[in-house]
PDB file of N, CA and C in Angstrom:
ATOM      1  N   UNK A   1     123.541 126.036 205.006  1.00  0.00           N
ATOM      2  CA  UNK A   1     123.870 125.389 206.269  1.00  0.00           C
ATOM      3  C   UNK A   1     123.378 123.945 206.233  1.00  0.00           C
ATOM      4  N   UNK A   2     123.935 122.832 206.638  1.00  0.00           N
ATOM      5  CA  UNK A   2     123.657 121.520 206.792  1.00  0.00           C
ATOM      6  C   UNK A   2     123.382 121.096 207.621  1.00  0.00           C
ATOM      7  N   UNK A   3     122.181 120.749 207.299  1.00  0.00           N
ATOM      8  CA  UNK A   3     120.912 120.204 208.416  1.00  0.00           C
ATOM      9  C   UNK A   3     121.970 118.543 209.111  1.00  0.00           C
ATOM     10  N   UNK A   4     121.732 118.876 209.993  1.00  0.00           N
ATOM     11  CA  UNK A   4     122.751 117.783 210.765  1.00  0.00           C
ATOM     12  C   UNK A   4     122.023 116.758 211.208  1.00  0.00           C
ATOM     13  N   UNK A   5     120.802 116.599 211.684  1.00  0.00           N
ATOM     14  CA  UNK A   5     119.709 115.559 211.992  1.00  0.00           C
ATOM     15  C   UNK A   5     119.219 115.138 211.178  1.00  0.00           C
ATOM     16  N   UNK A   6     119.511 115.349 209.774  1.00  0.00           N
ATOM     17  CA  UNK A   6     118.917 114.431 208.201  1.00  0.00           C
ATOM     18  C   UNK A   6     119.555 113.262 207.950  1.00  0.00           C
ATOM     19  N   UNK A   7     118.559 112.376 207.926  1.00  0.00           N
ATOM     20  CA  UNK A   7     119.347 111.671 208.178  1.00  0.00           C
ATOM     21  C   UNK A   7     119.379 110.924 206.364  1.00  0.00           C
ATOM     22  N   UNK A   8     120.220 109.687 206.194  1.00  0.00           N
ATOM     23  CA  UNK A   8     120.573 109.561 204.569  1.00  0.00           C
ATOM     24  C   UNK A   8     121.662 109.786 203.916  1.00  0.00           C
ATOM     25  N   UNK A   9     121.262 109.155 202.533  1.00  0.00           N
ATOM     26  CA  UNK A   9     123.181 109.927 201.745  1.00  0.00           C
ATOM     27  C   UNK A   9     122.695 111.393 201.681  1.00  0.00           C
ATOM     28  N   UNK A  10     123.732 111.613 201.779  1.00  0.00           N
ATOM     29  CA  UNK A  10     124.108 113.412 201.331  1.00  0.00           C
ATOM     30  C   UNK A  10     124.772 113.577 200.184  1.00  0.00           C
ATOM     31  N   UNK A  11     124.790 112.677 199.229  1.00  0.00           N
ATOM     32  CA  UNK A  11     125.471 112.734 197.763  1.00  0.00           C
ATOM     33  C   UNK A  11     124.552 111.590 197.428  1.00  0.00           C
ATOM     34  N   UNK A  12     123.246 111.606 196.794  1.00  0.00           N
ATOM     35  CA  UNK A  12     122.634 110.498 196.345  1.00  0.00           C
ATOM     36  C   UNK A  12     123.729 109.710 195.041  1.00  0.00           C
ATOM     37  N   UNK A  13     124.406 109.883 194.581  1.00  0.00           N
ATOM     38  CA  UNK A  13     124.978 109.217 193.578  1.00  0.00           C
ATOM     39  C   UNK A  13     126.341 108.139 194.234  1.00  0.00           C
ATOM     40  N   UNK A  14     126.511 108.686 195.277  1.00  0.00           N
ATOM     41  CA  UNK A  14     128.053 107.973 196.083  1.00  0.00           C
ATOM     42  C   UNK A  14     127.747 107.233 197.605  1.00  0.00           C
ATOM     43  N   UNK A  15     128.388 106.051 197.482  1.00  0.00           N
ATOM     44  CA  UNK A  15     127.823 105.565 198.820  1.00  0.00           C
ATOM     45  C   UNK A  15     129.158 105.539 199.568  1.00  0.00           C
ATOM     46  N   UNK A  16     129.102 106.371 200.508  1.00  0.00           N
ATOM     47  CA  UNK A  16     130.019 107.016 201.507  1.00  0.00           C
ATOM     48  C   UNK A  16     130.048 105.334 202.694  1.00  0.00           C
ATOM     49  N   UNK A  17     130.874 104.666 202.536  1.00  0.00           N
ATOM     50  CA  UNK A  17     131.270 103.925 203.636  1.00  0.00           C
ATOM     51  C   UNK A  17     131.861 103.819 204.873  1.00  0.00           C
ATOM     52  N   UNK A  18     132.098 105.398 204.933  1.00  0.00           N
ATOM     53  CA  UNK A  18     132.613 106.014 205.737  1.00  0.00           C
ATOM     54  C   UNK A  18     131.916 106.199 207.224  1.00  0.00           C
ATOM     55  N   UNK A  19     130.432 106.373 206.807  1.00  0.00           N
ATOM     56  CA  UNK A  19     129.569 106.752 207.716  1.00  0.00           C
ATOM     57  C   UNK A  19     128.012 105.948 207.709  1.00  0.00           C
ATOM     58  N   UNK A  20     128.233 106.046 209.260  1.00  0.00           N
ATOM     59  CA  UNK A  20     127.618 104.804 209.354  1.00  0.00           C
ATOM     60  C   UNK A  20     125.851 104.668 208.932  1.00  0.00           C
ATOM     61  N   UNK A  21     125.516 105.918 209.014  1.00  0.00           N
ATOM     62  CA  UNK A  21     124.425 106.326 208.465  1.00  0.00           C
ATOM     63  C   UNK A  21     123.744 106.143 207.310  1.00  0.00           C
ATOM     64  N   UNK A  22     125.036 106.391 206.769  1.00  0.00           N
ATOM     65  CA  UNK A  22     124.960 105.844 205.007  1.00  0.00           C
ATOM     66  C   UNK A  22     124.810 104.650 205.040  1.00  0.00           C
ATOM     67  N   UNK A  23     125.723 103.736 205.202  1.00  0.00           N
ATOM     68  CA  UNK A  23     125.682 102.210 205.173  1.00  0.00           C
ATOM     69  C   UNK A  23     124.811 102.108 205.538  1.00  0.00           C
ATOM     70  N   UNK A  24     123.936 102.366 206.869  1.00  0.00           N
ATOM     71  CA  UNK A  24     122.558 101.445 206.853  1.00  0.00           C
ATOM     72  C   UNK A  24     121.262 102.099 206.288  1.00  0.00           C
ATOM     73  N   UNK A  25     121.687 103.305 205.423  1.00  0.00           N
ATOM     74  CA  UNK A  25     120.598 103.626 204.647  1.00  0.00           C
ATOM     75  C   UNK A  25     120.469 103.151 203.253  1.00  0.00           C
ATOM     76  N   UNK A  26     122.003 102.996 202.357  1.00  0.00           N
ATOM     77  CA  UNK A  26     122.325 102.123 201.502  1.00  0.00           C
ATOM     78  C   UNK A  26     121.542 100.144 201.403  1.00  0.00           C
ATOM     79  N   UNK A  27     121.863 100.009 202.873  1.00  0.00           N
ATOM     80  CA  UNK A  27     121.958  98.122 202.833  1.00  0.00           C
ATOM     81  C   UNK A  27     120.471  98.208 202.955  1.00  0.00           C
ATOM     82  N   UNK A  28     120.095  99.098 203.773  1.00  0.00           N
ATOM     83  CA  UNK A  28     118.455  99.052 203.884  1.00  0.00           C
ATOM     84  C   UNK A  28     117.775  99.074 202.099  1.00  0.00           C
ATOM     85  N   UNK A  29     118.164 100.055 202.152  1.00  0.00           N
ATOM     86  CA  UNK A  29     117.206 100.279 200.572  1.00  0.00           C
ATOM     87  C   UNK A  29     117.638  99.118 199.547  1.00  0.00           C
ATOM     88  N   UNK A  30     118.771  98.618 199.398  1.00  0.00           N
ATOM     89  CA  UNK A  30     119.534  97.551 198.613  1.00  0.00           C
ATOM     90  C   UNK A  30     119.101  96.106 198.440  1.00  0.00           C
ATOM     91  N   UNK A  31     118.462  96.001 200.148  1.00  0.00           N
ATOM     92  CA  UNK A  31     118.219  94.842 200.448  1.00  0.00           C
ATOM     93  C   UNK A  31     119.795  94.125 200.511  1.00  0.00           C
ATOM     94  N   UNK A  32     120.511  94.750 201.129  1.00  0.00           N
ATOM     95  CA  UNK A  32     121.634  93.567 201.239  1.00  0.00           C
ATOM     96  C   UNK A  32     122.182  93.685 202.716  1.00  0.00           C
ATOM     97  N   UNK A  33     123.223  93.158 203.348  1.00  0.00           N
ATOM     98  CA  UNK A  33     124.232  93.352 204.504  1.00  0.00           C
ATOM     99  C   UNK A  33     124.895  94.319 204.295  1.00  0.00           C
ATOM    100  N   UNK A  34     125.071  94.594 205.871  1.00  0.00           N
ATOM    101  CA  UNK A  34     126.386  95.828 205.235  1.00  0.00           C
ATOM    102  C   UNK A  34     127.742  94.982 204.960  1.00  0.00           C
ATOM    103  N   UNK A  35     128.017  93.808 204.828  1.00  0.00           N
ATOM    104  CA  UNK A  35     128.777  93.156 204.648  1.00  0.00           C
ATOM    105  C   UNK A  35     128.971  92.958 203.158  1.00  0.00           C
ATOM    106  N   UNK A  36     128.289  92.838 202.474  1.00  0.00           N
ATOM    107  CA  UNK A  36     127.495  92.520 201.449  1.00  0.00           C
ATOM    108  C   UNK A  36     127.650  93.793 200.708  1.00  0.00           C
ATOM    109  N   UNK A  37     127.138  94.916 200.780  1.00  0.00           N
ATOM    110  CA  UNK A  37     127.690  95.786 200.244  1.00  0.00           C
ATOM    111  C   UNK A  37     128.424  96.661 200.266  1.00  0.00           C
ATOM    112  N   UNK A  38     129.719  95.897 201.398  1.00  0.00           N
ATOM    113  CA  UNK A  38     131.476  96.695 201.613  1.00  0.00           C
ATOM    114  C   UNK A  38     131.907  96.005 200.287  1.00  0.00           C
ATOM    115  N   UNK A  39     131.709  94.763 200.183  1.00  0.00           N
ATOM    116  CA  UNK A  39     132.158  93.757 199.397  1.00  0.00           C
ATOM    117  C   UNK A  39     131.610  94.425 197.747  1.00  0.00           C
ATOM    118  N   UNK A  40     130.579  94.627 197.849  1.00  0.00           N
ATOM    119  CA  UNK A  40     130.283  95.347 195.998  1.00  0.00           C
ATOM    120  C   UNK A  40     130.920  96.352 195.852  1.00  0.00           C
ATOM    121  N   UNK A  41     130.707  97.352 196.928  1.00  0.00           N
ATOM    122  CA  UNK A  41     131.714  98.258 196.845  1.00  0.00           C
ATOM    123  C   UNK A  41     133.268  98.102 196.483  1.00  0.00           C
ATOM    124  N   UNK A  42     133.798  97.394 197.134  1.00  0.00           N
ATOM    125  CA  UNK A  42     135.205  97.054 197.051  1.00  0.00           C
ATOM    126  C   UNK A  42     134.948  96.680 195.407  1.00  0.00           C
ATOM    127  N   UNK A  43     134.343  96.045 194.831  1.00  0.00           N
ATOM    128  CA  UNK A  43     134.353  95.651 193.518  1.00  0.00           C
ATOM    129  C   UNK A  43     134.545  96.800 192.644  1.00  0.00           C
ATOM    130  N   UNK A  44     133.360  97.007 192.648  1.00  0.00           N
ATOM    131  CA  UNK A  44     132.890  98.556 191.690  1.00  0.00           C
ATOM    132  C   UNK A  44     132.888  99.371 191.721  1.00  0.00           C
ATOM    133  N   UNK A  45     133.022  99.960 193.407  1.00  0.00           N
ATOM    134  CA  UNK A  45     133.473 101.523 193.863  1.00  0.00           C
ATOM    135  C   UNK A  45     132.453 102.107 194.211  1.00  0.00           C
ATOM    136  N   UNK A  46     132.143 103.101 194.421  1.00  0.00           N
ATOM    137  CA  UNK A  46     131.187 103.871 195.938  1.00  0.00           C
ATOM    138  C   UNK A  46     130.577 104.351 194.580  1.00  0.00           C
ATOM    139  N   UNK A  47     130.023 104.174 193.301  1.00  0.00           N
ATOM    140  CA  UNK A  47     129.014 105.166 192.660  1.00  0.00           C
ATOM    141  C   UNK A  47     127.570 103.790 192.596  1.00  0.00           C
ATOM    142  N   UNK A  48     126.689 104.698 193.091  1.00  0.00           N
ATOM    143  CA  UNK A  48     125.457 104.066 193.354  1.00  0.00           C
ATOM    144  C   UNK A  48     125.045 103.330 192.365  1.00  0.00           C
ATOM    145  N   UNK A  49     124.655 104.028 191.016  1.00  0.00           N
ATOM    146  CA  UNK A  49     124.244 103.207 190.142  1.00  0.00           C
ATOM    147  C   UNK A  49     125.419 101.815 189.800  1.00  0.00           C
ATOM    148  N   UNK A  50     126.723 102.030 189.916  1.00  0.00           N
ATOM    149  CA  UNK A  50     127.566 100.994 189.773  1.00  0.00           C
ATOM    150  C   UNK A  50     127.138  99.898 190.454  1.00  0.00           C
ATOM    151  N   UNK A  51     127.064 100.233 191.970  1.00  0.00           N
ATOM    152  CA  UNK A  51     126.927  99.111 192.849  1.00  0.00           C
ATOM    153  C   UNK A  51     124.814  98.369 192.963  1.00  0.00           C
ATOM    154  N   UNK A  52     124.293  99.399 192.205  1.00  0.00           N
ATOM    155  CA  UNK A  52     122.734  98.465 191.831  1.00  0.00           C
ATOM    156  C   UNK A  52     123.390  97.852 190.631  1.00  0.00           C
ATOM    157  N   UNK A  53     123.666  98.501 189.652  1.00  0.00           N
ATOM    158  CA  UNK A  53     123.866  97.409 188.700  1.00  0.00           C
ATOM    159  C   UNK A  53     124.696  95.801 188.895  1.00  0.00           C
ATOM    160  N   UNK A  54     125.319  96.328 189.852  1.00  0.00           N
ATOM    161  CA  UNK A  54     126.454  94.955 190.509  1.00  0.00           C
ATOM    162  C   UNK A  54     125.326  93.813 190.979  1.00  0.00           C
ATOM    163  N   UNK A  55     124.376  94.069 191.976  1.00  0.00           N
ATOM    164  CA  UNK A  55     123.478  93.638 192.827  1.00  0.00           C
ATOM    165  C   UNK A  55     122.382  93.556 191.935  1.00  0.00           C
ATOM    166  N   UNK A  56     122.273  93.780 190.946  1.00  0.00           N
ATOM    167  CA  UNK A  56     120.981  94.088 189.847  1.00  0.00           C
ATOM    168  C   UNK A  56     119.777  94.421 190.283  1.00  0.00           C
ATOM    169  N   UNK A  57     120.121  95.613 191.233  1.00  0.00           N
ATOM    170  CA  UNK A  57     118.201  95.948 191.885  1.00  0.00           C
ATOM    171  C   UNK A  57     117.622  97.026 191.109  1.00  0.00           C
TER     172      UNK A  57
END
């Protein structure tokens, strides 16, 4: 059953842009905008390590 008040990705490897939760748990930890990392995303695509390596954190 899925804990619904957890908050975070729920697929640590994919950053779901979908939800908004994600995005500001992503930009938080990233250190970037969520602007900022729609835009890496759009580059490299929703797999996490893709988009640190993009951002080089």
């Amino acid at each position: 059953m899925a804990d619904q008040k957890r908050r975070g990705p729920q697929d640590r490897s994919k950053i779901n842009m979908q939800e908004a939760s994600e995005v500001k748990c992503w930009a938080r930890k990233l250190g970037v905008s969520r602007e900022e990392l729609q835009k890496t995303v759009d580059k490299v695509g929703n797999s996490a390590a893709a988009v640190r390596k993009e951002l080089a954190v």
